[in-house]
N, C-alpha and C. Protein backbone atom coordinates (compact mmCIF):
# COMPACT_ATOMS: atom_id res chain seq x y z
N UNK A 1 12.72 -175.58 40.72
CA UNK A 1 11.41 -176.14 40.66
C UNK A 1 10.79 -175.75 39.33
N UNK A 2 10.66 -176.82 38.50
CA UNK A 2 9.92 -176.55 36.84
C UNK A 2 8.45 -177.14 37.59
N UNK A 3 7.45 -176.14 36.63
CA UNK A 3 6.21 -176.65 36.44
C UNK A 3 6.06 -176.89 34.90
N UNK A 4 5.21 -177.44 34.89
CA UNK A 4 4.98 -178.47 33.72
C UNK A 4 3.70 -177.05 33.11
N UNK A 5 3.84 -177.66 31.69
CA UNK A 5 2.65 -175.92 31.47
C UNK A 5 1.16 -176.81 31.84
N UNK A 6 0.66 -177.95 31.66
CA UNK A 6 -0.27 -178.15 32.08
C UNK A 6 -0.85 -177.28 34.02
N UNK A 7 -0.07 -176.97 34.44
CA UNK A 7 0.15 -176.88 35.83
C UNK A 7 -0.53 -175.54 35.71
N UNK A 8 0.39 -174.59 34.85
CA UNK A 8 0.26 -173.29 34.46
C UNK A 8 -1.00 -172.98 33.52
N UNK A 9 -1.65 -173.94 32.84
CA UNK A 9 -2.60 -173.74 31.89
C UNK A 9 -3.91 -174.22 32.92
N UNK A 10 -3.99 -174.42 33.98
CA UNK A 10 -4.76 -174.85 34.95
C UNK A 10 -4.78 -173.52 36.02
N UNK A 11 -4.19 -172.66 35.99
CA UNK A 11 -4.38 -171.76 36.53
C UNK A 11 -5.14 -170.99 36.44
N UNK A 12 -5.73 -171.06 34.84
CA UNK A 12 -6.70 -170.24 33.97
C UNK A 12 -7.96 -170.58 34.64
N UNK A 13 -8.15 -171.89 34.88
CA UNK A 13 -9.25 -172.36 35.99
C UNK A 13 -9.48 -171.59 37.30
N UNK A 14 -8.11 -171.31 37.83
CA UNK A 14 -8.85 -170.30 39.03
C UNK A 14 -9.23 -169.53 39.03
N UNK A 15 -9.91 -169.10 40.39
CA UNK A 15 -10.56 -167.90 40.23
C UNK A 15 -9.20 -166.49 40.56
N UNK A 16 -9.23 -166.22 39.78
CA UNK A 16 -7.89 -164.94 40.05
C UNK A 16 -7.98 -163.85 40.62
N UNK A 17 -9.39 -163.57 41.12
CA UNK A 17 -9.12 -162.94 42.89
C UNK A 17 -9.57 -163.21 43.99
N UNK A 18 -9.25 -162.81 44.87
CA UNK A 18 -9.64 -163.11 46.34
C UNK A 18 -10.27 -162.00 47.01
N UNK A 19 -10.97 -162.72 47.94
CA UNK A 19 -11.45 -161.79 49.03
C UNK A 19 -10.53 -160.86 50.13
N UNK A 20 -11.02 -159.77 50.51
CA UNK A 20 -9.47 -159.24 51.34
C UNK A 20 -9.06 -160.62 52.82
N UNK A 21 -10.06 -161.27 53.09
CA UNK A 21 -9.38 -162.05 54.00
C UNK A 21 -8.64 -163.01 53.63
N UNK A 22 -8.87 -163.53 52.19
CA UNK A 22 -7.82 -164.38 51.80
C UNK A 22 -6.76 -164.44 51.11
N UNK A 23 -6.62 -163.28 50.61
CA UNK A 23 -5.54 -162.29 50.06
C UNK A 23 -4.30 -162.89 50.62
N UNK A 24 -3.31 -162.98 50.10
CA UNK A 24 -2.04 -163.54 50.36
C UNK A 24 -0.67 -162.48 50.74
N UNK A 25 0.19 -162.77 51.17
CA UNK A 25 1.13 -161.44 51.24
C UNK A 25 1.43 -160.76 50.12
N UNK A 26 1.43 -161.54 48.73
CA UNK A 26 2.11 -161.17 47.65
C UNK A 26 0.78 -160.52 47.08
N UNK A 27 -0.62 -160.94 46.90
CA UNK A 27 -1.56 -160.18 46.57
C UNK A 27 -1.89 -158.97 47.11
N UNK A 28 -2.13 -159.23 47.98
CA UNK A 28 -1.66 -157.42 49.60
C UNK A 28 -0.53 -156.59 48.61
N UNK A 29 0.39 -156.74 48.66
CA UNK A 29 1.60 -155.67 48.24
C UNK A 29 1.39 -155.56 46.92
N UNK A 30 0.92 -156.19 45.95
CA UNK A 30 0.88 -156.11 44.70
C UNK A 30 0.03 -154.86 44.54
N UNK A 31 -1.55 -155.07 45.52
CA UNK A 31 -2.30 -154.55 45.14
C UNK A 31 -2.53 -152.80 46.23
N UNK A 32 -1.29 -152.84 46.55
CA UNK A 32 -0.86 -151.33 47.51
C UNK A 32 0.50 -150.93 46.89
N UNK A 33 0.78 -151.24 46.00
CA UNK A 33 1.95 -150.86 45.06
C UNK A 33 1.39 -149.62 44.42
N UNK A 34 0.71 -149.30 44.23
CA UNK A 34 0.29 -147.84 43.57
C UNK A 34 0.48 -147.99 41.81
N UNK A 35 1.27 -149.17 41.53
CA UNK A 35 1.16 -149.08 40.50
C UNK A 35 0.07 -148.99 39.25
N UNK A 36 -0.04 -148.61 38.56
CA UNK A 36 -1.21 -148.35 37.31
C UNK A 36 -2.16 -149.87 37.43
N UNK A 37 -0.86 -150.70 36.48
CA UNK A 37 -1.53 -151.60 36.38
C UNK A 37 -2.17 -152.98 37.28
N UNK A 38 -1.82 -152.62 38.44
CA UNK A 38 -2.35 -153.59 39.59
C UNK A 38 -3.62 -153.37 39.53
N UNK A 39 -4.10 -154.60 39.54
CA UNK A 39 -5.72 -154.59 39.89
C UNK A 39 -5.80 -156.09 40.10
N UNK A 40 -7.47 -156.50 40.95
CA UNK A 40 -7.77 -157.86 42.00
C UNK A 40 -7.57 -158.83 41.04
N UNK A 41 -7.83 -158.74 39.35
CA UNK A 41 -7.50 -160.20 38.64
C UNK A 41 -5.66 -160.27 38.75
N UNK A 42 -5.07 -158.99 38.03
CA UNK A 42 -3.70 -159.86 38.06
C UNK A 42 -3.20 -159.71 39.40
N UNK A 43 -3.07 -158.98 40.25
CA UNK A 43 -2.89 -159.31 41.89
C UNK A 43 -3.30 -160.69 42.05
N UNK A 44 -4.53 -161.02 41.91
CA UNK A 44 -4.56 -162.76 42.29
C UNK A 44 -3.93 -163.45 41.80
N UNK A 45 -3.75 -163.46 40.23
CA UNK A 45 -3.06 -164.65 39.94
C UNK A 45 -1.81 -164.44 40.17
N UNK A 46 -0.89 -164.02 40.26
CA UNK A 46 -0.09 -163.73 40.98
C UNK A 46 0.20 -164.10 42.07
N UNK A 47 -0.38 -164.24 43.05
CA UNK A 47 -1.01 -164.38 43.86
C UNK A 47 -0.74 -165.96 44.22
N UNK A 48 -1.84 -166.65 42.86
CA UNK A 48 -2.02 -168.25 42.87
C UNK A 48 -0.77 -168.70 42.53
N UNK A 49 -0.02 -167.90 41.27
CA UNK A 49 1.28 -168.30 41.11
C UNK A 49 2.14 -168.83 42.09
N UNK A 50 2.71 -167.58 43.21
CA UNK A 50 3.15 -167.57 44.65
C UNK A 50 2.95 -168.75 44.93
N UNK A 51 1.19 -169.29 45.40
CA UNK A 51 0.69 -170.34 46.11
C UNK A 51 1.37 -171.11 45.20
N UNK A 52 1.85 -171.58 44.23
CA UNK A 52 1.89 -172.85 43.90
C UNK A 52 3.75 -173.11 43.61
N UNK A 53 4.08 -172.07 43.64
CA UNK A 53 6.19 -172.03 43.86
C UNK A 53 6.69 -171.75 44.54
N UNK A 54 6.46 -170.78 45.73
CA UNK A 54 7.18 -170.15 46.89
C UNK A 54 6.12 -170.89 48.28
N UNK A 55 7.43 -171.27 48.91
CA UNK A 55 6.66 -170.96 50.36
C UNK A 55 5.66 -170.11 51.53
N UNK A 56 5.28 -170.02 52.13
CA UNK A 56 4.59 -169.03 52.74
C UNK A 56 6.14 -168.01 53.30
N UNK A 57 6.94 -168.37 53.92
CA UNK A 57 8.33 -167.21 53.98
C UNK A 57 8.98 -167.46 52.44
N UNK A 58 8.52 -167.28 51.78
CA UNK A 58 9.55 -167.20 50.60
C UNK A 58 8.35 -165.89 50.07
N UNK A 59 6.86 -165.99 50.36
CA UNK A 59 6.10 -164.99 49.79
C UNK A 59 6.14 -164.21 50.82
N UNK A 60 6.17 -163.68 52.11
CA UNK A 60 6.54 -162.63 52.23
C UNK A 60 7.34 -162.04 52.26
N UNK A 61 8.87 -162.92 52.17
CA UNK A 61 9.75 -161.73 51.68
C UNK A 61 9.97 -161.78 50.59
N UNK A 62 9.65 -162.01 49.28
CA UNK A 62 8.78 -161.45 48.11
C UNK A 62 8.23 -160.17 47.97
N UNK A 63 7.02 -160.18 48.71
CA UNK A 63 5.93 -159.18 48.66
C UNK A 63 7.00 -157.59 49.78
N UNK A 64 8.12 -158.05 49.60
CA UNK A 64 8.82 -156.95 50.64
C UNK A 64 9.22 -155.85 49.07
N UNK A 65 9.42 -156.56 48.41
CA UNK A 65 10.05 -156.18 47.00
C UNK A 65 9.33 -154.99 46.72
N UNK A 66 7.93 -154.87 46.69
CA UNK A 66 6.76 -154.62 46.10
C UNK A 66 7.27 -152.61 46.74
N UNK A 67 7.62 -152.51 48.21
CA UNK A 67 7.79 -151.26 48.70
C UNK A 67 9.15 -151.23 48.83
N UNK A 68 10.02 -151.98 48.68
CA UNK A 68 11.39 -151.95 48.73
C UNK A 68 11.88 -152.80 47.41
N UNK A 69 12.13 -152.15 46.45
CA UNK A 69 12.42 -152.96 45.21
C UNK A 69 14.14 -152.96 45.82
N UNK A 70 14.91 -152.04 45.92
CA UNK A 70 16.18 -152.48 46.10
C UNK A 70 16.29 -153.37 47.20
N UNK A 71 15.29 -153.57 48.16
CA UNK A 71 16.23 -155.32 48.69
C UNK A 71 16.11 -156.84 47.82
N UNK A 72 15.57 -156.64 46.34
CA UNK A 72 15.79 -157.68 45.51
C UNK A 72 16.95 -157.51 45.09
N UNK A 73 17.68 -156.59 45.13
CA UNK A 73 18.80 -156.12 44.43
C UNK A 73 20.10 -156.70 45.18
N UNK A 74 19.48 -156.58 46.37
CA UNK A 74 20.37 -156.94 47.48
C UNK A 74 20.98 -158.36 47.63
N UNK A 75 19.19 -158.95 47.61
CA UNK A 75 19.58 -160.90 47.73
C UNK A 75 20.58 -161.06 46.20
N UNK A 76 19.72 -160.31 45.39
CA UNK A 76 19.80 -161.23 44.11
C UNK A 76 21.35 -160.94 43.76
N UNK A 77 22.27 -160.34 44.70
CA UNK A 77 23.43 -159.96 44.43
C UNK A 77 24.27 -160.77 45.98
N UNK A 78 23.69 -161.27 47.05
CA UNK A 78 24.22 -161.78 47.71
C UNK A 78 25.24 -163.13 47.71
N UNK A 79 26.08 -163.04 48.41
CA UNK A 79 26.72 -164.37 48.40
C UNK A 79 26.18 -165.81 49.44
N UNK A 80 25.20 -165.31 49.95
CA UNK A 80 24.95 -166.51 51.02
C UNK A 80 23.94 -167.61 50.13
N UNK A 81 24.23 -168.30 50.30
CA UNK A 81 23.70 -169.74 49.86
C UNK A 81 22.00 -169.63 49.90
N UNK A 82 21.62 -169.38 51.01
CA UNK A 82 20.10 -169.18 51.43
C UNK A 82 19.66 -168.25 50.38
N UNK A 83 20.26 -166.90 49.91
CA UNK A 83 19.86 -166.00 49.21
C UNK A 83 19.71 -166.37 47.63
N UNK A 84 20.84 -167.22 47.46
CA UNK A 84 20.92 -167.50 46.36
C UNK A 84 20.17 -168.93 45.92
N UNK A 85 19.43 -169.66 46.58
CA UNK A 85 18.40 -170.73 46.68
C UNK A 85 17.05 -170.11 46.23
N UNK A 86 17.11 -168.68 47.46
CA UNK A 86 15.64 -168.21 47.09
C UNK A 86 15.73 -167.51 45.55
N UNK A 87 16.52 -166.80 45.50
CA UNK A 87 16.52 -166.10 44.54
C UNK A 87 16.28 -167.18 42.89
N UNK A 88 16.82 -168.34 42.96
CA UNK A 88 16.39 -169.21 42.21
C UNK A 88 14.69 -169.33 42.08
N UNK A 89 14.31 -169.77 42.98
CA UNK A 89 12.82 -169.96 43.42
C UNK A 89 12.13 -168.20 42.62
N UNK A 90 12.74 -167.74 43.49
CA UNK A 90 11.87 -166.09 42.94
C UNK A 90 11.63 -166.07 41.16
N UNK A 91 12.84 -166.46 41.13
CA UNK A 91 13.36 -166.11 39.28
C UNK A 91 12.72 -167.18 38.60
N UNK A 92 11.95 -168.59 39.26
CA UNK A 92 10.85 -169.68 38.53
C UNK A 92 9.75 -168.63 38.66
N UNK A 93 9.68 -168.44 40.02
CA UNK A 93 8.03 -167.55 40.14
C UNK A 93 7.79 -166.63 39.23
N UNK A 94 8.33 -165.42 39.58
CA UNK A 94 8.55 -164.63 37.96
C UNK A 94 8.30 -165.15 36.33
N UNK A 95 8.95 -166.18 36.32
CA UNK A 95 8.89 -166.44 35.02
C UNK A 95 7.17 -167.10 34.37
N UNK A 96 6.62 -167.92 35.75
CA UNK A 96 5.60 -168.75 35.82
C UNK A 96 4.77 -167.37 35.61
N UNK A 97 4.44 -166.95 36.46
CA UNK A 97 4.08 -166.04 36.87
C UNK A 97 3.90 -164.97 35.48
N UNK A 98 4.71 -164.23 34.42
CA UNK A 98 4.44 -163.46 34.06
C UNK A 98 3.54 -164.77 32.50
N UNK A 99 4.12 -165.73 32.39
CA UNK A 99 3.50 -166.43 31.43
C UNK A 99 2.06 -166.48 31.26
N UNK A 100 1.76 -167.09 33.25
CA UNK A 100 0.30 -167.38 33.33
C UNK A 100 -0.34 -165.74 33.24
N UNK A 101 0.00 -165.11 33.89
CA UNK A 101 -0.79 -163.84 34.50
C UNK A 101 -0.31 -162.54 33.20
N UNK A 102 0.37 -162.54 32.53
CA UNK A 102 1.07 -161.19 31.79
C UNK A 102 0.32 -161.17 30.70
């Protein structure tokens, strides 16, 4: 799944955080990662990214990554077809994702 950069340059339009009720799985784990640099703008877009390439089950087991980094390690090394579909999808998100939001 390619997005077009207009797609991605329209993202800048949203609002890049959310409220905790509308918080998404991938915004939730982003933003309980403990990491430094997490905070509610790039958690959201992130977030919006997700919303606009992954499914709702494709973002939470995503956001599994966030406290279990080695089960990316796992798919992204699997042989099953399913794993290796998502893992495609993950590796657009990522890429979208660090363009719009990084």
């Amino acid at each position: 799944m390619t997005l077009a950069l207009g797609s991605v340059t329209g993202v800048t339009a949203l609002s890049l955080s959310s409220t905790a009720a509308q918080a998404g799985s991938i915004e939730r784990a982003c933003m309980s990662s403990g990491r430094r640099a997490a905070n509610g703008a790039l958690c959201g877009c992130i977030q919006n990214i997700a919303n606009m390439t992954l499914s709702g089950s494709d973002q939470r087991k995503a956001a599994k990554f966030f406290a279990e980094p080695h089960r990316a390690q796992e798919i992204r090394q699997s042989d099953r077809a399913s794993d290796e579909k998502f893992w495609d999808r993950y590796r657009e998100f990522g890429a979208v994702a660090q363009n719009a939001c990084g």
